[in-house]
Protein backbone atom coordinates (compact mmCIF):
# COMPACT_ATOMS: atom_id res chain seq x y z
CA UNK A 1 -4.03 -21.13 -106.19
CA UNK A 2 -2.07 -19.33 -103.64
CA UNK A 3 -2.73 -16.12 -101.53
CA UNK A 4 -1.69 -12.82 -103.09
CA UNK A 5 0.67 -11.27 -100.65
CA UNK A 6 -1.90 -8.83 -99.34
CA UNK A 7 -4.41 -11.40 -98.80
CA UNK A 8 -2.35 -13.73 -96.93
CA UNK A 9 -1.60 -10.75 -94.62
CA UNK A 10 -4.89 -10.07 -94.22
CA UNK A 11 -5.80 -14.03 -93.90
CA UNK A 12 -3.26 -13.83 -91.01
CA UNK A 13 -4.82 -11.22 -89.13
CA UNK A 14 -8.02 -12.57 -89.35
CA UNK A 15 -6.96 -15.95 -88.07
CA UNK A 16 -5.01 -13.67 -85.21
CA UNK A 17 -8.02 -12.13 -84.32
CA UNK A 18 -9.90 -14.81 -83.90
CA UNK A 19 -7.85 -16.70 -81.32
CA UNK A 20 -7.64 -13.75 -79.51
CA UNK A 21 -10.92 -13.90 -79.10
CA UNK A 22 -10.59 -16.92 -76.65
CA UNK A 23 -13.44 -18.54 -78.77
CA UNK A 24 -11.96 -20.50 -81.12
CA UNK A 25 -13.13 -23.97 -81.88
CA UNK A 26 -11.93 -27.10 -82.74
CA UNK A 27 -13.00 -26.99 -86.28
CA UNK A 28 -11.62 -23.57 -86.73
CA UNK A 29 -8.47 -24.30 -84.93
CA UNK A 30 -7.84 -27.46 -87.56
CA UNK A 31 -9.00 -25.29 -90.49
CA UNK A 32 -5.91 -22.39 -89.10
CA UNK A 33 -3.91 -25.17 -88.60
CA UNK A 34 -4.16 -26.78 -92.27
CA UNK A 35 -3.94 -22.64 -93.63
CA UNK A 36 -0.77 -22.35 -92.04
CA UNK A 37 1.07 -25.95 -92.85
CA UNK A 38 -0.15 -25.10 -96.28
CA UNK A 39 2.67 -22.68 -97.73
CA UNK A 40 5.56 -21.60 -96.04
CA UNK A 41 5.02 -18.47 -96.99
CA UNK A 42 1.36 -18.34 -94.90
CA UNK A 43 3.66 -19.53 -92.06
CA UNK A 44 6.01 -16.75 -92.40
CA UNK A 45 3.42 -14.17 -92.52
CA UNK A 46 1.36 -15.44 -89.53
CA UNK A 47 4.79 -15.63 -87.78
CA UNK A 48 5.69 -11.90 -88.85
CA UNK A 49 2.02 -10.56 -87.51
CA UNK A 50 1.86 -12.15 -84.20
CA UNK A 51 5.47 -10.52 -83.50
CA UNK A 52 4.48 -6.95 -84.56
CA UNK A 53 1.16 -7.31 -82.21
CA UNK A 54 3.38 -8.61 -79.37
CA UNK A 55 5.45 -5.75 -79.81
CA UNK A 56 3.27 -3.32 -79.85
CA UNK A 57 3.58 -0.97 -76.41
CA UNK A 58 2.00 2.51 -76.87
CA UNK A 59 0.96 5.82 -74.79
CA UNK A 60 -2.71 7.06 -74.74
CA UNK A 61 -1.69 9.69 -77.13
CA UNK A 62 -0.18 6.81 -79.48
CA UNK A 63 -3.28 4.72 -79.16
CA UNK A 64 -5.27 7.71 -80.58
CA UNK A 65 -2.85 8.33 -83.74
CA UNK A 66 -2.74 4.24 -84.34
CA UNK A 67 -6.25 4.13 -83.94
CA UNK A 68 -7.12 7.05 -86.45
CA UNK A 69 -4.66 5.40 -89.30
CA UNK A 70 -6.05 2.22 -88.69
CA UNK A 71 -9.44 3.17 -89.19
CA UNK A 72 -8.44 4.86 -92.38
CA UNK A 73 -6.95 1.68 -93.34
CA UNK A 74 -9.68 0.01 -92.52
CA UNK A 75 -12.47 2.01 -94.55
CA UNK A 76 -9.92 2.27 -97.50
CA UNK A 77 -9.97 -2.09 -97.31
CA UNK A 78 -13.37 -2.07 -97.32
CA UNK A 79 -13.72 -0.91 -100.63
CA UNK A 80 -11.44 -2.66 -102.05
CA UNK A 81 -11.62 -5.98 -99.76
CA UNK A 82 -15.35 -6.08 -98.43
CA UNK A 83 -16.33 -5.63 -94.50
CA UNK A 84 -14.35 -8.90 -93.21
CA UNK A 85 -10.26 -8.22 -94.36
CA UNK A 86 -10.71 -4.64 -94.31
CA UNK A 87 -11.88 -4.81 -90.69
CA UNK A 88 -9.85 -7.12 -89.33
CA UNK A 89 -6.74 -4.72 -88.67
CA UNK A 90 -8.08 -2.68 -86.70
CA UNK A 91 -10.56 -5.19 -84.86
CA UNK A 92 -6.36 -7.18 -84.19
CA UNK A 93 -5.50 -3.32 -82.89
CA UNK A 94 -8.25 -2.78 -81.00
CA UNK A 95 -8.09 -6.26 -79.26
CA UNK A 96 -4.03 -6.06 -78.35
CA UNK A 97 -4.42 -2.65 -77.33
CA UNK A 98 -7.41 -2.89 -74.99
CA UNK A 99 -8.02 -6.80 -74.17
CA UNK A 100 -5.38 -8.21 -72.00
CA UNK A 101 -6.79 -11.77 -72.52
CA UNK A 102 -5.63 -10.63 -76.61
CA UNK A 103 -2.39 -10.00 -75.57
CA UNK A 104 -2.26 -13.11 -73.64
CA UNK A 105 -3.35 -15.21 -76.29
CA UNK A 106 -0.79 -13.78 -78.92
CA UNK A 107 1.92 -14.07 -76.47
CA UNK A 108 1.36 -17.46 -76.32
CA UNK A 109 3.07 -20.30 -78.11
CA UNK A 110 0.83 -22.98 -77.06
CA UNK A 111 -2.56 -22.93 -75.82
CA UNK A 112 -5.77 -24.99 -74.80
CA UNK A 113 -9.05 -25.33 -75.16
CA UNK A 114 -11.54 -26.97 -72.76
CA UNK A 115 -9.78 -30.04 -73.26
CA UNK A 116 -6.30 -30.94 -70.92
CA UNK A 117 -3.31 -31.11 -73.74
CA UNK A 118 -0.08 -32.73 -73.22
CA UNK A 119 2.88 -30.92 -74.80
CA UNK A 120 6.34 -32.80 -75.63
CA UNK A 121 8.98 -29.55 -75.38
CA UNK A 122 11.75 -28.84 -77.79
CA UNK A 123 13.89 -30.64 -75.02
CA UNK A 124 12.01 -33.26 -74.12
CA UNK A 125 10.68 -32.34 -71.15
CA UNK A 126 6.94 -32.51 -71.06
CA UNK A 127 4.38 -29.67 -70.17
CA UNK A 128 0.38 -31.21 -69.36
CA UNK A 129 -1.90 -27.97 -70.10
CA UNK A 130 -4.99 -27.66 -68.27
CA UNK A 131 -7.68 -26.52 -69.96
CA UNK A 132 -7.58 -22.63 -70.91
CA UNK A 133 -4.35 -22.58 -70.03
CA UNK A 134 -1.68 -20.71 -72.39
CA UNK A 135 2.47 -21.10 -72.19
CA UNK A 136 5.24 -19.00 -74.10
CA UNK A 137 8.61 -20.56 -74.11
CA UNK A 138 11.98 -19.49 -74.99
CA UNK A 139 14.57 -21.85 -74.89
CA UNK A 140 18.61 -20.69 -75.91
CA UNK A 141 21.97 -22.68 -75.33
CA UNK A 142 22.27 -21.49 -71.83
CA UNK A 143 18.65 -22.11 -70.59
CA UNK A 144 15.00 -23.20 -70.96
CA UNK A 145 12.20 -20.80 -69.99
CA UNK A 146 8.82 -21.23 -69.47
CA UNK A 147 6.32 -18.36 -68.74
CA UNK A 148 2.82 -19.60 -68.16
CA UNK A 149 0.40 -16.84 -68.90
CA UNK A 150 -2.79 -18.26 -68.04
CA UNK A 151 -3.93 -21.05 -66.49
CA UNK A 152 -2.53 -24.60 -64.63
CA UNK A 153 0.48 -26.44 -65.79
CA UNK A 154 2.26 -29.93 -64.95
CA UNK A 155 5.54 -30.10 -65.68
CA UNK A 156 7.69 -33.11 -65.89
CA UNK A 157 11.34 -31.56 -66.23
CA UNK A 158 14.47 -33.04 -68.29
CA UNK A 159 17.02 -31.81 -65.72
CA UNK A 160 19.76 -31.00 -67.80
CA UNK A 161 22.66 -29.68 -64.42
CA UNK A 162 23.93 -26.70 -67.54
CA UNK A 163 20.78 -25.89 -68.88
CA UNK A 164 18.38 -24.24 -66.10
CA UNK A 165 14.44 -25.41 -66.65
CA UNK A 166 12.53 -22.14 -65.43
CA UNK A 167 8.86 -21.73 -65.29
CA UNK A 168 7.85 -17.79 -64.95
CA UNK A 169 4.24 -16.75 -63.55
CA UNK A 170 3.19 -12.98 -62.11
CA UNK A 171 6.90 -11.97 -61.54
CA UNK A 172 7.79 -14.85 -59.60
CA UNK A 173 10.10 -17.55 -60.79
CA UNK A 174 10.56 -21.60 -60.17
CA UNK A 175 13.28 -23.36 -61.10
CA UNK A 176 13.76 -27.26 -61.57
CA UNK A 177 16.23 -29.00 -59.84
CA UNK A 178 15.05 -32.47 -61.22
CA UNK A 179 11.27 -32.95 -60.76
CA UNK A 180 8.04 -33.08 -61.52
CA UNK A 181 5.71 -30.10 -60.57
CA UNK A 182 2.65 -28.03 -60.70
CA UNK A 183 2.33 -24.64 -61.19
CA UNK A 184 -1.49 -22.65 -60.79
CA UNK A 185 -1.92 -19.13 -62.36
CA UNK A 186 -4.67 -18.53 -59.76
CA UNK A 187 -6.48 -15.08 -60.10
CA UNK A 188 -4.50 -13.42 -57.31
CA UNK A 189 -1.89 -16.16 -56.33
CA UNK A 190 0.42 -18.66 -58.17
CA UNK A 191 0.74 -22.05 -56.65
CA UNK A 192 3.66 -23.95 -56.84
CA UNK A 193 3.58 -27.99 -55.46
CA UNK A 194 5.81 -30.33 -56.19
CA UNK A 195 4.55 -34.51 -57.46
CA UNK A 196 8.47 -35.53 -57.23
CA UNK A 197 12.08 -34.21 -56.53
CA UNK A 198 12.35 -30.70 -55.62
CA UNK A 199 11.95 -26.83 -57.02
CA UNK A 200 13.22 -23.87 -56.02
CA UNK A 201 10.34 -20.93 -55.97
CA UNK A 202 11.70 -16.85 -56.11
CA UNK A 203 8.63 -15.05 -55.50
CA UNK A 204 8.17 -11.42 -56.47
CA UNK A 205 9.76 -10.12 -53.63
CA UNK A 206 13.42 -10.99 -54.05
CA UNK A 207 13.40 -13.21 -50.74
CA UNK A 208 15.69 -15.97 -50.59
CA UNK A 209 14.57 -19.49 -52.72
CA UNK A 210 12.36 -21.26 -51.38
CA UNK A 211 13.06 -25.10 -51.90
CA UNK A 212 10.31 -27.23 -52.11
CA UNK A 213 10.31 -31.29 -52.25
CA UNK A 214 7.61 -33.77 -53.20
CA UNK A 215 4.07 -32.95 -51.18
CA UNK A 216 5.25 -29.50 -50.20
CA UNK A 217 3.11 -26.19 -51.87
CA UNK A 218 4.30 -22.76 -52.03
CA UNK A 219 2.07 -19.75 -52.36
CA UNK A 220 2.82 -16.33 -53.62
CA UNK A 221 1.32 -13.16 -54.77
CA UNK A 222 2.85 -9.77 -56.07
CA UNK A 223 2.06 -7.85 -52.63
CA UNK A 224 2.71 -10.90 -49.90
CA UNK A 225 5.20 -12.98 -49.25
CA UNK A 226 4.86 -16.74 -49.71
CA UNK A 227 3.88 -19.11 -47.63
CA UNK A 228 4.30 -23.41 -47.91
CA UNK A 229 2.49 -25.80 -46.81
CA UNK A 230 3.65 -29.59 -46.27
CA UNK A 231 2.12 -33.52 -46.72
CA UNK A 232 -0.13 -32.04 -49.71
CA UNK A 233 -1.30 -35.75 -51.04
CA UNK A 234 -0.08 -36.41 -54.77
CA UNK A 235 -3.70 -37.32 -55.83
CA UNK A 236 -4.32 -33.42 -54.62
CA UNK A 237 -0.78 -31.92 -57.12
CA UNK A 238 -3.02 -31.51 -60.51
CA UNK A 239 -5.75 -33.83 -59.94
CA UNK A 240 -7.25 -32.17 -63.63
CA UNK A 241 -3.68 -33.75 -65.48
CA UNK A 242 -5.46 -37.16 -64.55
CA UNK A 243 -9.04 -36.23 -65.46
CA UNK A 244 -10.17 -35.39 -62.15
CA UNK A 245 -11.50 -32.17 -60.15
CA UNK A 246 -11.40 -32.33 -56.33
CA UNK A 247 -13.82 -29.97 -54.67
CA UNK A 248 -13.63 -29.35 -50.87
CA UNK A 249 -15.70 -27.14 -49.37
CA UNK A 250 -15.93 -24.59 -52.24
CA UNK A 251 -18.81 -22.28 -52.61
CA UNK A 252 -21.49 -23.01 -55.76
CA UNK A 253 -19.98 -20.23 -58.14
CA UNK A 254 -16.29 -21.61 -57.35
CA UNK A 255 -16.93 -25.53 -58.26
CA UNK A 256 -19.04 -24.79 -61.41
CA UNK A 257 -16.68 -22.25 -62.53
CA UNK A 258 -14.22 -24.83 -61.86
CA UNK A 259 -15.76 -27.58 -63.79
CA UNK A 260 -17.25 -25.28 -66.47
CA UNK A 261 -13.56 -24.78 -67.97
CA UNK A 262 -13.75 -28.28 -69.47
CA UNK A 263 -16.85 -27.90 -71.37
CA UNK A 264 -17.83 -25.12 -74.45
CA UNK A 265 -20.34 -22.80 -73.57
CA UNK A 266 -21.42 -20.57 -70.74
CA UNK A 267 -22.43 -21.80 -67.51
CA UNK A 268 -25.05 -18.99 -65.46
CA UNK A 269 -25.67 -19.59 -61.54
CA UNK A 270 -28.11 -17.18 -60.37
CA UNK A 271 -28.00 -17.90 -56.71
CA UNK A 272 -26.38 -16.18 -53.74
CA UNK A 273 -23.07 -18.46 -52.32
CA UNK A 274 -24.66 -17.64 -48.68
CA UNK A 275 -27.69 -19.31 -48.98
CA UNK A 276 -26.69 -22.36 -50.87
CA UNK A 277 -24.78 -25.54 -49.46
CA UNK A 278 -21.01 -25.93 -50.49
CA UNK A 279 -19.73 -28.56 -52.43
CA UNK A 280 -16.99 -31.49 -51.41
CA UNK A 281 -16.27 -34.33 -53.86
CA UNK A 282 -13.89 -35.58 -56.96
CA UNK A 283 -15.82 -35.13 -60.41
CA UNK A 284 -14.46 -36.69 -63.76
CA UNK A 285 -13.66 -33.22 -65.99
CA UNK A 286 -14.44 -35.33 -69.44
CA UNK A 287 -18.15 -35.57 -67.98
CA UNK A 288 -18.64 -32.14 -67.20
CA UNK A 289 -22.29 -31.56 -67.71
CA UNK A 290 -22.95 -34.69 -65.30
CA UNK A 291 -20.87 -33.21 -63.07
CA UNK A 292 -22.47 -29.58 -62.87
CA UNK A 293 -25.71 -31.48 -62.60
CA UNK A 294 -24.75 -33.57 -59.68
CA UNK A 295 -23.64 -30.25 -58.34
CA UNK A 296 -26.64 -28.53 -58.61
CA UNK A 297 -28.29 -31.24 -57.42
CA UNK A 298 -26.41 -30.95 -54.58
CA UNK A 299 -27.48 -27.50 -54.15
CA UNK A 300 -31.02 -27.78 -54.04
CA UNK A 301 -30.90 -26.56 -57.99
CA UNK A 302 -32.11 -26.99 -61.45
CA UNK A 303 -30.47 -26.55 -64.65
CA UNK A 304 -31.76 -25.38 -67.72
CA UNK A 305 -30.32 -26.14 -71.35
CA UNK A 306 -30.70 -22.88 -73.74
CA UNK A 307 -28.89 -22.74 -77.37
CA UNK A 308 -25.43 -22.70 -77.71
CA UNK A 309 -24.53 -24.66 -74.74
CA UNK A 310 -25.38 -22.44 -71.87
CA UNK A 311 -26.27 -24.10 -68.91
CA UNK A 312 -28.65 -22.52 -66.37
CA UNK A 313 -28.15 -23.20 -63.09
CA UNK A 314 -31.65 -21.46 -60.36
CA UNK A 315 -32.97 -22.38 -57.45
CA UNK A 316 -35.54 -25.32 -57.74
């Protein structure tokens, strides 16, 4: 039996909601997967409520008037629906209009989980994900965009000399002049370094291209200019693509936050940076618990295993 019309809207939302949530797992991701390949019509509608929610732009007095009819909405579902469906409009409201890690995820076209994905593009080229890492592209006759919205990316480009190959991160811009590169989405920066052939980075600030070739990284944020360093080794440009994280001096919060990407469920550290040592080394990301355990180790630490996959990390 297929959806009524109203349900499969409301099926959609629900299944929006839910990967906005940044928790989705594997089991619900195939089960949304086998929803949507299952009618055409299902596909439609998801396709049709992920565009309104990424068009949505409103004013504080807006949010107010949207939030009031959906909440009617909402309490008029219930009865008819139960607490689930009739909930989950507003819950998709709420989470576009106040959660920018919502309207990251339903930007996105392709996303990861804690796993590294590789991605074969509509033309050819092909995009490595990192894990938690989320890419929208938009490709026309003229040109091929890219716009990573979270996360790391390796790119290995198609050069095609009438058909740009642009990658877009925190309103700077790198284009592909025949190469193979990496591009971070760091929390305050976005690195650009190059495995093979050679980029061209615009940053934010409208300077003039900065062309990069293979071992050369390029840093830029929205309030500084960029600056490049050269003879970056290629085992350094996306270690994580080949199943490795390199530590080198980082601080005990910043390599098991680093390694904790690759696994499901929290990771705690309740320890002050200044008083414990820092950590150097290459870890393998598909053993991640046996890494954050050498790593406390390390640090003079135990870890404790609670439900649900959290990870404890205190001071012996």
């Amino acid at each position: 039996m297929t959806d009524e019309p109203h349900d499969r809207t409301q099926t959609a939302r629900g299944w929006i909601v839910r990967m906005a949530s940044g928790a989705m797992t594997d089991d619900e991701l195939a089960a949304f997967r086998h929803w949507r390949a299952a009618s055409e019509d299902n596909n439609t509608v998801f396709e049709r409520e992920r565009a309104l929610w990424r068009a949505l732009r409103v004013s504080q007095e807006q949010d107010q008037a949207a939030l009031g009819t959906w909440r009617r909405m909402g309490r008029r579902r219930q009865a008819r629906r139960g607490l689930f469906l009739g909930v989950s409009a507003v819950a998709a409201c709420l989470l576009v209009l106040y959660a920018p890690v919502a309207a990251t995820w339903l930007q996105a076209d392709r996303w990861s989980g804690p796993a590294v994905q590789t991605l074969t593009l509509a033309d050819g080229s092909r995009a490595v994900l990192d894990s938690d890492t989320a890419i929208a592209t938009h490709y026309t006759p003229m040109e091929r965009t890219v716009t990573l919205l979270r996360g790391n990316a390796l790119f290995d480009v198609k050069h095609d000399p009438h058909r740009p190959f642009r990658v877009l991160a925190r309103g700077g811009m790198t284009e592909d002049v025949g190469t193979v590169f990496e591009i971070r989405r760091e929390s305050r920066h976005v690195r650009v370094a190059v495995v093979q052939g050679r980029v061209d980075v615009h940053t934010p600030q409208g300077e003039p291209a900065i062309r990069l070739g293979a071992g050369d990284r390029a840093s830029y944020a929205n309030a500084l200019g960029a600056s490049v360093e050269h003879g970056i080794p290629p085992e350094e440009i996306a270690a994580w693509a080949h199943g490795n994280l390199i530590l080198d001096n980082a601080s005990i919060h910043t390599a098991v936050a680093a390694m904790a990407r690759y696994r499901q469920g929290r990771v705690y550290v309740l320890a002050n940076d200044a008083d414990m040592p820092h950590i150097s080394g290459a870890f393998r990301i598909d053993q991640a618990d046996t890494a954050i355990a050498t790593m406390a180790a390390t640090a003079g630490m135990t870890v404790t295993r609670l439900p649900g996959r959290i990870l404890l990390l205190r001071k012996g």
